[in-house]
PDB file of N, CA and C in Angstrom:
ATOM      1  N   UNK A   1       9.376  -6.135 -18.411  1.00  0.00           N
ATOM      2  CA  UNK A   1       9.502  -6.036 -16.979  1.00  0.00           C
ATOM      3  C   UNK A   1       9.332  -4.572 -16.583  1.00  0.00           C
ATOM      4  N   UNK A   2       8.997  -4.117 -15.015  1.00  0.00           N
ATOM      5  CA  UNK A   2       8.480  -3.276 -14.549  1.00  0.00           C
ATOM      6  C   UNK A   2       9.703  -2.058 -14.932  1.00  0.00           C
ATOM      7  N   UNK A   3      10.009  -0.811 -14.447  1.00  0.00           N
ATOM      8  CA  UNK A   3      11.015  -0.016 -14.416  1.00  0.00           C
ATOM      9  C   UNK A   3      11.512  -0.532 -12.641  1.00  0.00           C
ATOM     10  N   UNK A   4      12.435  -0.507 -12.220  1.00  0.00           N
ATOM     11  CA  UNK A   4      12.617  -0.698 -10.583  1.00  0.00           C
ATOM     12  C   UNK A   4      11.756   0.022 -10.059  1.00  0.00           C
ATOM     13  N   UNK A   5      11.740   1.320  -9.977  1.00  0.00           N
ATOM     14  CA  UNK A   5      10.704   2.081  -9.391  1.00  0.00           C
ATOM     15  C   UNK A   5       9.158   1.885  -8.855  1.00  0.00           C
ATOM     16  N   UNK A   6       9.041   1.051 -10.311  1.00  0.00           N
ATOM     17  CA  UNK A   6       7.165   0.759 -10.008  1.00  0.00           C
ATOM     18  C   UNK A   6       7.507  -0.640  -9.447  1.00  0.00           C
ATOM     19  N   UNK A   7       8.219  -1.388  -9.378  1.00  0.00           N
ATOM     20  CA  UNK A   7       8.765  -2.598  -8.617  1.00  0.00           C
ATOM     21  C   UNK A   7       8.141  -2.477  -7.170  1.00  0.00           C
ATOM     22  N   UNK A   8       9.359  -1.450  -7.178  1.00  0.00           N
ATOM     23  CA  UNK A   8       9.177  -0.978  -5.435  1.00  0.00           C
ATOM     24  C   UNK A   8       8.547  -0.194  -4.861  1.00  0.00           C
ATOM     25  N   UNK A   9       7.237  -0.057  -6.129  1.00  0.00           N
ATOM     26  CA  UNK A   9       6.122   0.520  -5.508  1.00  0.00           C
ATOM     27  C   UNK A   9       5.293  -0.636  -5.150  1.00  0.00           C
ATOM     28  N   UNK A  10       5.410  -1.700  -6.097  1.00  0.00           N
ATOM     29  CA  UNK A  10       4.869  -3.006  -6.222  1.00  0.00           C
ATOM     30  C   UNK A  10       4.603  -3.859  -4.880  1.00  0.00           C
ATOM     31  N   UNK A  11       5.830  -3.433  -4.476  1.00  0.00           N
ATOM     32  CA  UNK A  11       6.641  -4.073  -3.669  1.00  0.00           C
ATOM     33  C   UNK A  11       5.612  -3.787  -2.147  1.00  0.00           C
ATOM     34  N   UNK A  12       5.641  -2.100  -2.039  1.00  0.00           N
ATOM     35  CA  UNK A  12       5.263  -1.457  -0.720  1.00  0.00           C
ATOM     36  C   UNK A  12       3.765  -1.186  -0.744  1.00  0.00           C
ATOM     37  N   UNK A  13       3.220  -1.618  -1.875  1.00  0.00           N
ATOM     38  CA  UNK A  13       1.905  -1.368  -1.961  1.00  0.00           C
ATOM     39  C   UNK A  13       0.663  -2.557  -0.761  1.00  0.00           C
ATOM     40  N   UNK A  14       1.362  -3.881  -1.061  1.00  0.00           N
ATOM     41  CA  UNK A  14       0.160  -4.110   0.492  1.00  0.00           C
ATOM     42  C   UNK A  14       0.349  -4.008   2.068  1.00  0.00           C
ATOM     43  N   UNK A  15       2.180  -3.217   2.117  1.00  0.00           N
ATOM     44  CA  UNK A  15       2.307  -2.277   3.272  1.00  0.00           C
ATOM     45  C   UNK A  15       1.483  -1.462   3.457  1.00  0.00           C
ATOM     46  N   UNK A  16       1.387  -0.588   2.570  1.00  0.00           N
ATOM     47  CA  UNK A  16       0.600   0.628   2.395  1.00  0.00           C
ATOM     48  C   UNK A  16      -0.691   0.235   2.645  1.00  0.00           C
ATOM     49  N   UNK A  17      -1.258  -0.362   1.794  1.00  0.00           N
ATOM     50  CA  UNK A  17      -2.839  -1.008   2.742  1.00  0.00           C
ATOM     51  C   UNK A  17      -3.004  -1.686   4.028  1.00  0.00           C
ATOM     52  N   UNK A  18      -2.366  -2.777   4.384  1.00  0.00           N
ATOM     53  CA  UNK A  18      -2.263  -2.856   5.530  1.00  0.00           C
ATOM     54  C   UNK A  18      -2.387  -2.243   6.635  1.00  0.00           C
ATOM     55  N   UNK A  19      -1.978  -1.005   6.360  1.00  0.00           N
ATOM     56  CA  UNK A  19      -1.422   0.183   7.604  1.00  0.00           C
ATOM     57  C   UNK A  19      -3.187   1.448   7.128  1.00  0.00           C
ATOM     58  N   UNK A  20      -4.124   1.050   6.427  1.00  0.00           N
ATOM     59  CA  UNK A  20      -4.658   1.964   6.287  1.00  0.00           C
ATOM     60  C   UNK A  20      -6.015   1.394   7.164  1.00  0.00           C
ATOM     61  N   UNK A  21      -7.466   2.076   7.442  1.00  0.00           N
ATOM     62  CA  UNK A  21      -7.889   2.490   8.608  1.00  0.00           C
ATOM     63  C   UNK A  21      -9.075   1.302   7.625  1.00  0.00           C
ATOM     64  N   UNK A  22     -10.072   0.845   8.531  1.00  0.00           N
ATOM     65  CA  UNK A  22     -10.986   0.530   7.384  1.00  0.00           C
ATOM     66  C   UNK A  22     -12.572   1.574   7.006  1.00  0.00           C
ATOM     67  N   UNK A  23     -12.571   2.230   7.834  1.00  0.00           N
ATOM     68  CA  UNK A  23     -13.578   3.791   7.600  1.00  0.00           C
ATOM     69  C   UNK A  23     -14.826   2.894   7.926  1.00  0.00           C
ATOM     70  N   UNK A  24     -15.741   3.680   6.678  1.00  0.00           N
ATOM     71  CA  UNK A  24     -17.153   3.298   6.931  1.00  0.00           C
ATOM     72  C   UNK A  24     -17.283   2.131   6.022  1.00  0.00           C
ATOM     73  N   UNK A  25     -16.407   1.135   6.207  1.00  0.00           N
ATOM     74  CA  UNK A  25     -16.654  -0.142   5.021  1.00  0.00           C
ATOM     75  C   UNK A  25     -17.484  -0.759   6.052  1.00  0.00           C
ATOM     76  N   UNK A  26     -18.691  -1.390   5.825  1.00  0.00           N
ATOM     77  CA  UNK A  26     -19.084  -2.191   7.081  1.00  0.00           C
ATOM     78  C   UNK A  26     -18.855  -3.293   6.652  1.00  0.00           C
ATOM     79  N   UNK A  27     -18.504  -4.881   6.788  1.00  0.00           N
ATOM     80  CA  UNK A  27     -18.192  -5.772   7.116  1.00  0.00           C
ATOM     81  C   UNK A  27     -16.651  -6.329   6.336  1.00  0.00           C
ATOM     82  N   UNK A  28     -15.817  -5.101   6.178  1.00  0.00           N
ATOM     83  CA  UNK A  28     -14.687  -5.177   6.188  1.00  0.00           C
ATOM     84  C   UNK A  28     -13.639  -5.585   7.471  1.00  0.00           C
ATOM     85  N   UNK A  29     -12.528  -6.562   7.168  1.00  0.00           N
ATOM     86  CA  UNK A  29     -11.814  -6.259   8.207  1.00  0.00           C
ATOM     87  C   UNK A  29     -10.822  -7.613   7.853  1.00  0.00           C
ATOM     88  N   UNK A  30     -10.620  -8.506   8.466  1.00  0.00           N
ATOM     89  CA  UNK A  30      -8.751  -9.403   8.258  1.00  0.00           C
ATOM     90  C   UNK A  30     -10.034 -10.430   7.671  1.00  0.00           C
ATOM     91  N   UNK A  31      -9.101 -11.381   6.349  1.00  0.00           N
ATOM     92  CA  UNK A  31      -9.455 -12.141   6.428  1.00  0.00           C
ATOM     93  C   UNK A  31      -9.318 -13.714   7.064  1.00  0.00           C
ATOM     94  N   UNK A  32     -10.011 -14.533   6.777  1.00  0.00           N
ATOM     95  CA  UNK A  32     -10.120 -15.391   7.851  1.00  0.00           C
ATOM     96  C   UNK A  32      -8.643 -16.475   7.315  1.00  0.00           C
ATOM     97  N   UNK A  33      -7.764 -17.296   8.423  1.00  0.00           N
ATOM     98  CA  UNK A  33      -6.744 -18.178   8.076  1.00  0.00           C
ATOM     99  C   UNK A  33      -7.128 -19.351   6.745  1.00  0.00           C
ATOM    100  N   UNK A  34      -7.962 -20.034   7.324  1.00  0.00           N
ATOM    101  CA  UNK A  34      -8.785 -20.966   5.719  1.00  0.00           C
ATOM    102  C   UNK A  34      -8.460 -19.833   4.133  1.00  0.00           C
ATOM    103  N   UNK A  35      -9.410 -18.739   4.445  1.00  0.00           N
ATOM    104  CA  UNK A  35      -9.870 -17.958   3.141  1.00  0.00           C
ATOM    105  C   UNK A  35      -8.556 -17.658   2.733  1.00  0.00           C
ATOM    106  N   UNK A  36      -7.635 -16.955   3.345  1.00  0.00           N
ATOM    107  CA  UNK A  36      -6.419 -16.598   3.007  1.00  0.00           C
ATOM    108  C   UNK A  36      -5.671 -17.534   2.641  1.00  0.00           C
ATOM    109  N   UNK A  37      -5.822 -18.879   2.788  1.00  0.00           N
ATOM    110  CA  UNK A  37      -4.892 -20.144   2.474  1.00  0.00           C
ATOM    111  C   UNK A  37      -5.655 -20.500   1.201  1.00  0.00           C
ATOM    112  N   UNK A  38      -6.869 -20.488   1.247  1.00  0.00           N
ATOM    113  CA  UNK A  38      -7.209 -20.924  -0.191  1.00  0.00           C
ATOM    114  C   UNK A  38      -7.233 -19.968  -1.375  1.00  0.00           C
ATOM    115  N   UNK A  39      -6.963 -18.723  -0.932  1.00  0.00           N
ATOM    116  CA  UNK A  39      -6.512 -17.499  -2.169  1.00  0.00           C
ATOM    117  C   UNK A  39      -5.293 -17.792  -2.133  1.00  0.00           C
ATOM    118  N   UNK A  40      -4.171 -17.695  -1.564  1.00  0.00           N
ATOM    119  CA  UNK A  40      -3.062 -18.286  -1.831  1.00  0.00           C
ATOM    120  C   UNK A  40      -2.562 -19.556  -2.684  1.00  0.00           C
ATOM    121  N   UNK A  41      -3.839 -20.624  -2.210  1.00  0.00           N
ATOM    122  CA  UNK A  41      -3.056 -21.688  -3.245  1.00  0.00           C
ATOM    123  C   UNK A  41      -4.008 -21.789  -4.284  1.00  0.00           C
ATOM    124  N   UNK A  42      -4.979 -20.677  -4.938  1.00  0.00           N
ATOM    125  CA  UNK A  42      -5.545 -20.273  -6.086  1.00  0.00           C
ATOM    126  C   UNK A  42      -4.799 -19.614  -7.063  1.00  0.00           C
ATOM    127  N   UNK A  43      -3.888 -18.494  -5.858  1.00  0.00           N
ATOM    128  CA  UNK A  43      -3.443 -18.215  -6.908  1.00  0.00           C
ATOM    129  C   UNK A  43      -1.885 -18.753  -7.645  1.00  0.00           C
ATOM    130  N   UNK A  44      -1.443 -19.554  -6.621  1.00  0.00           N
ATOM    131  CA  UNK A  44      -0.672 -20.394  -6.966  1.00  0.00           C
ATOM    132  C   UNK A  44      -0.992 -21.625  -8.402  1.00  0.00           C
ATOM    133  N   UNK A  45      -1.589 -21.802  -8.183  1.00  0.00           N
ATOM    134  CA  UNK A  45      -2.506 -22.838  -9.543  1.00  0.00           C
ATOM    135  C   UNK A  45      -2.804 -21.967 -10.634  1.00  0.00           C
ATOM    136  N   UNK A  46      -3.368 -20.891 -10.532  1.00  0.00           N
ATOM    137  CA  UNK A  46      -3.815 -20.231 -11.657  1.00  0.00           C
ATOM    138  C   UNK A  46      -1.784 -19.725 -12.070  1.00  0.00           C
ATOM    139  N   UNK A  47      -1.315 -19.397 -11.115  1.00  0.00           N
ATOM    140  CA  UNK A  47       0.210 -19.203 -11.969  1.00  0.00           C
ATOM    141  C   UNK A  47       1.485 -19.969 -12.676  1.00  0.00           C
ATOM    142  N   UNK A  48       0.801 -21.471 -11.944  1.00  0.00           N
ATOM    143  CA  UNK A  48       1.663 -22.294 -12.515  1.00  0.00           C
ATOM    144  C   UNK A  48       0.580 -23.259 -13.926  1.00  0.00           C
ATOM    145  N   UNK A  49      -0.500 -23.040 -13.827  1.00  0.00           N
ATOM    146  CA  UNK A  49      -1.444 -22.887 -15.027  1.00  0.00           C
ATOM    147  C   UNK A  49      -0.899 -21.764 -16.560  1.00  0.00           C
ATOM    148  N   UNK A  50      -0.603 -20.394 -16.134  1.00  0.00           N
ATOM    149  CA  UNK A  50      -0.491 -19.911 -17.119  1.00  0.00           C
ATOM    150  C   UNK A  50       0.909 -19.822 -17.866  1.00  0.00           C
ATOM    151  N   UNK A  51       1.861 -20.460 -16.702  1.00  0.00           N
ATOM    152  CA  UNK A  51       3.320 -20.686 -16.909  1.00  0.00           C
ATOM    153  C   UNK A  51       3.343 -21.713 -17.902  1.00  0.00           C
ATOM    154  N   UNK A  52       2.880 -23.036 -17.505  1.00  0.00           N
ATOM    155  CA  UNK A  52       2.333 -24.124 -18.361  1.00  0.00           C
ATOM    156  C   UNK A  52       1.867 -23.632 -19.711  1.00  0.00           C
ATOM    157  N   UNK A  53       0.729 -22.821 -20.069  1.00  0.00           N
ATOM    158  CA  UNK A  53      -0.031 -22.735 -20.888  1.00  0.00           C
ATOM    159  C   UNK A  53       1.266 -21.737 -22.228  1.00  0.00           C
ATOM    160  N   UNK A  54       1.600 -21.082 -21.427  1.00  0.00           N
ATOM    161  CA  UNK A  54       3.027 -19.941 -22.205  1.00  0.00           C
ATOM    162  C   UNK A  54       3.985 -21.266 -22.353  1.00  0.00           C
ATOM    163  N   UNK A  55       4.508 -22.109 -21.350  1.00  0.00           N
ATOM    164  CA  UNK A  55       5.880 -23.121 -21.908  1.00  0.00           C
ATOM    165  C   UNK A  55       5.340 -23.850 -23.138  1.00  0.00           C
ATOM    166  N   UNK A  56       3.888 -24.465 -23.168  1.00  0.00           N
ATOM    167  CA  UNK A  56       3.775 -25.325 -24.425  1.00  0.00           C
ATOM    168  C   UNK A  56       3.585 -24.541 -25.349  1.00  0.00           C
ATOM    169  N   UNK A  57       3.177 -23.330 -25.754  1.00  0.00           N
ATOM    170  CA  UNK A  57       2.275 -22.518 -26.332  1.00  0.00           C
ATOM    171  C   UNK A  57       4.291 -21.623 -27.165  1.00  0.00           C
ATOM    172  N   UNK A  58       5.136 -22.000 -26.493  1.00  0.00           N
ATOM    173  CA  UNK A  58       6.262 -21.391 -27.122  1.00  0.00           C
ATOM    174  C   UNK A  58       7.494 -22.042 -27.551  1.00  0.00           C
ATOM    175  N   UNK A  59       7.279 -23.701 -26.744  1.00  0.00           N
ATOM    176  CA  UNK A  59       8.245 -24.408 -27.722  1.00  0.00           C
ATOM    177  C   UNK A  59       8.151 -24.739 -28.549  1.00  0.00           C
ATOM    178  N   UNK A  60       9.461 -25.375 -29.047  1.00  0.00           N
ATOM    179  CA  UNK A  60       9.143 -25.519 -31.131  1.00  0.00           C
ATOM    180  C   UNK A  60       8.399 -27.008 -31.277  1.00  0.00           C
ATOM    181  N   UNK A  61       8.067 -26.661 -32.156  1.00  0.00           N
ATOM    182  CA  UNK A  61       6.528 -27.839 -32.621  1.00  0.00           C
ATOM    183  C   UNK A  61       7.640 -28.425 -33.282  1.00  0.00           C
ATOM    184  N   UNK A  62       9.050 -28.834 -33.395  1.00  0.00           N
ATOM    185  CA  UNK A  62       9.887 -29.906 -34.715  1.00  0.00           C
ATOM    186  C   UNK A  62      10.938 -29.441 -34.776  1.00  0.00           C
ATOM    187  N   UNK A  63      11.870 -30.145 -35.765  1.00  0.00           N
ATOM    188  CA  UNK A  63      13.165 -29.645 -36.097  1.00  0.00           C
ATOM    189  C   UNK A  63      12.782 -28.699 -37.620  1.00  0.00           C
ATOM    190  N   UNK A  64      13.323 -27.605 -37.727  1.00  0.00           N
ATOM    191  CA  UNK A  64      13.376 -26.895 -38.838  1.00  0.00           C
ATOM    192  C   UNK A  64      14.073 -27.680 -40.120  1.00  0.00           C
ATOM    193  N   UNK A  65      13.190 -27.448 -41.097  1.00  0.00           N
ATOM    194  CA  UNK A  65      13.758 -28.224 -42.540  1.00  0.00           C
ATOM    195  C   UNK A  65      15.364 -27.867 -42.760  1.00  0.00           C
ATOM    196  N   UNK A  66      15.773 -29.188 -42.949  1.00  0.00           N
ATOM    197  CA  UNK A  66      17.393 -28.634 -43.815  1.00  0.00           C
ATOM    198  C   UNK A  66      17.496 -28.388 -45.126  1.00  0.00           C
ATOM    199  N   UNK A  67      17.996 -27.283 -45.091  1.00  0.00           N
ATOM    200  CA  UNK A  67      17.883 -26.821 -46.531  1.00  0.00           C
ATOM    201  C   UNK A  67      19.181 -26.782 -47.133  1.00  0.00           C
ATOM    202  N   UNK A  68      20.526 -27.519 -46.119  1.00  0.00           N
ATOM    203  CA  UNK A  68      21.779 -27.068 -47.019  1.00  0.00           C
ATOM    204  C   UNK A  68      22.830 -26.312 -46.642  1.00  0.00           C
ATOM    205  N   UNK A  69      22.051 -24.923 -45.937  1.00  0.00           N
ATOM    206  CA  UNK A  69      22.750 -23.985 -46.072  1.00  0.00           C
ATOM    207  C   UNK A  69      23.478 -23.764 -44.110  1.00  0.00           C
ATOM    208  N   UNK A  70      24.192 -23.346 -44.202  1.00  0.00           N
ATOM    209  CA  UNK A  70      25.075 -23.319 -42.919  1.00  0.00           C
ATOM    210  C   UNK A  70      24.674 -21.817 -42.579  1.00  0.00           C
ATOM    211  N   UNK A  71      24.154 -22.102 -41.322  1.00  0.00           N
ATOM    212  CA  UNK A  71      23.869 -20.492 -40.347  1.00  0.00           C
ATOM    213  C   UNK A  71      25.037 -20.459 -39.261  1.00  0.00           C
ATOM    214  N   UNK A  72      25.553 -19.083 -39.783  1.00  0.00           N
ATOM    215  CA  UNK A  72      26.672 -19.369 -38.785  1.00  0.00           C
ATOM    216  C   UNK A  72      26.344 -18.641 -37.375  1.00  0.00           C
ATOM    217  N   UNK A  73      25.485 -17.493 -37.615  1.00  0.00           N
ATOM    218  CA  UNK A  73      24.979 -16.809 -35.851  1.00  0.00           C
ATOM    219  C   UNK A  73      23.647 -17.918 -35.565  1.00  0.00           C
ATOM    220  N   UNK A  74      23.487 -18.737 -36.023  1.00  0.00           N
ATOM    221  CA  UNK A  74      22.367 -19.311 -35.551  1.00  0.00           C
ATOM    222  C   UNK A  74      22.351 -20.603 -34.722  1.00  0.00           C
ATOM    223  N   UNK A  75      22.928 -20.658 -33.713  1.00  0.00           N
ATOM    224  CA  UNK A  75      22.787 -22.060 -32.991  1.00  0.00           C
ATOM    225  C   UNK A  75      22.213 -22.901 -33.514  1.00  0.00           C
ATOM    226  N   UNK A  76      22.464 -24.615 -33.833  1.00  0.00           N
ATOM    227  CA  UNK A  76      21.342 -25.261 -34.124  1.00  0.00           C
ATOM    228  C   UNK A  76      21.333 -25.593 -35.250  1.00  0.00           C
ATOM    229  N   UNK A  77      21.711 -24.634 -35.802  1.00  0.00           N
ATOM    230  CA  UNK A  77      21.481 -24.749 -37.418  1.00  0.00           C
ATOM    231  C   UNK A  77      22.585 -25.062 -37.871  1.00  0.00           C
ATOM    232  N   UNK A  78      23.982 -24.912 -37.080  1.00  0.00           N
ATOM    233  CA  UNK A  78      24.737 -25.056 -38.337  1.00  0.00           C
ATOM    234  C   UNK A  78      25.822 -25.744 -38.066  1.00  0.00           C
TER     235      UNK A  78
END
């Protein structure tokens, strides 16, 4: 995880654009209600996609072999 600091830079960073001028960009400027709704629920999908992909990708594939022996800091095991 971030330090707080870069958090709350994290945080104030599309303040900070928001509030800035758009210069000589030519066909810069807000985007449209649709476009902005469908980057939103893109990127919503792509995050509950990679959440998915990390939950299966890290639970345990089985129960660990018994071998006998009693783990006593080990939950589960003993």
């Amino acid at each position: 995880m971030a330090p707080p600091g870069y958090l709350l830079f994290l945080l104030l960073l599309p303040v900070a654009a928001s509030q800035t001028s758009a210069g000589s960009c030519s066909g810069c400027g807000t985007l449209t209600l649709p476009l902005l709704a469908g980057l939103v629920a893109a990127d919503a999908v792509m995050s509950l996609l990679i959440v998915g992909v990390v939950f299966v990708c890290l639970r345990p594939h089985g129960r660990p072999a018994q071998d006998g022996r009693v783990y006593i800091n080990m939950p589960g095991r003993g």
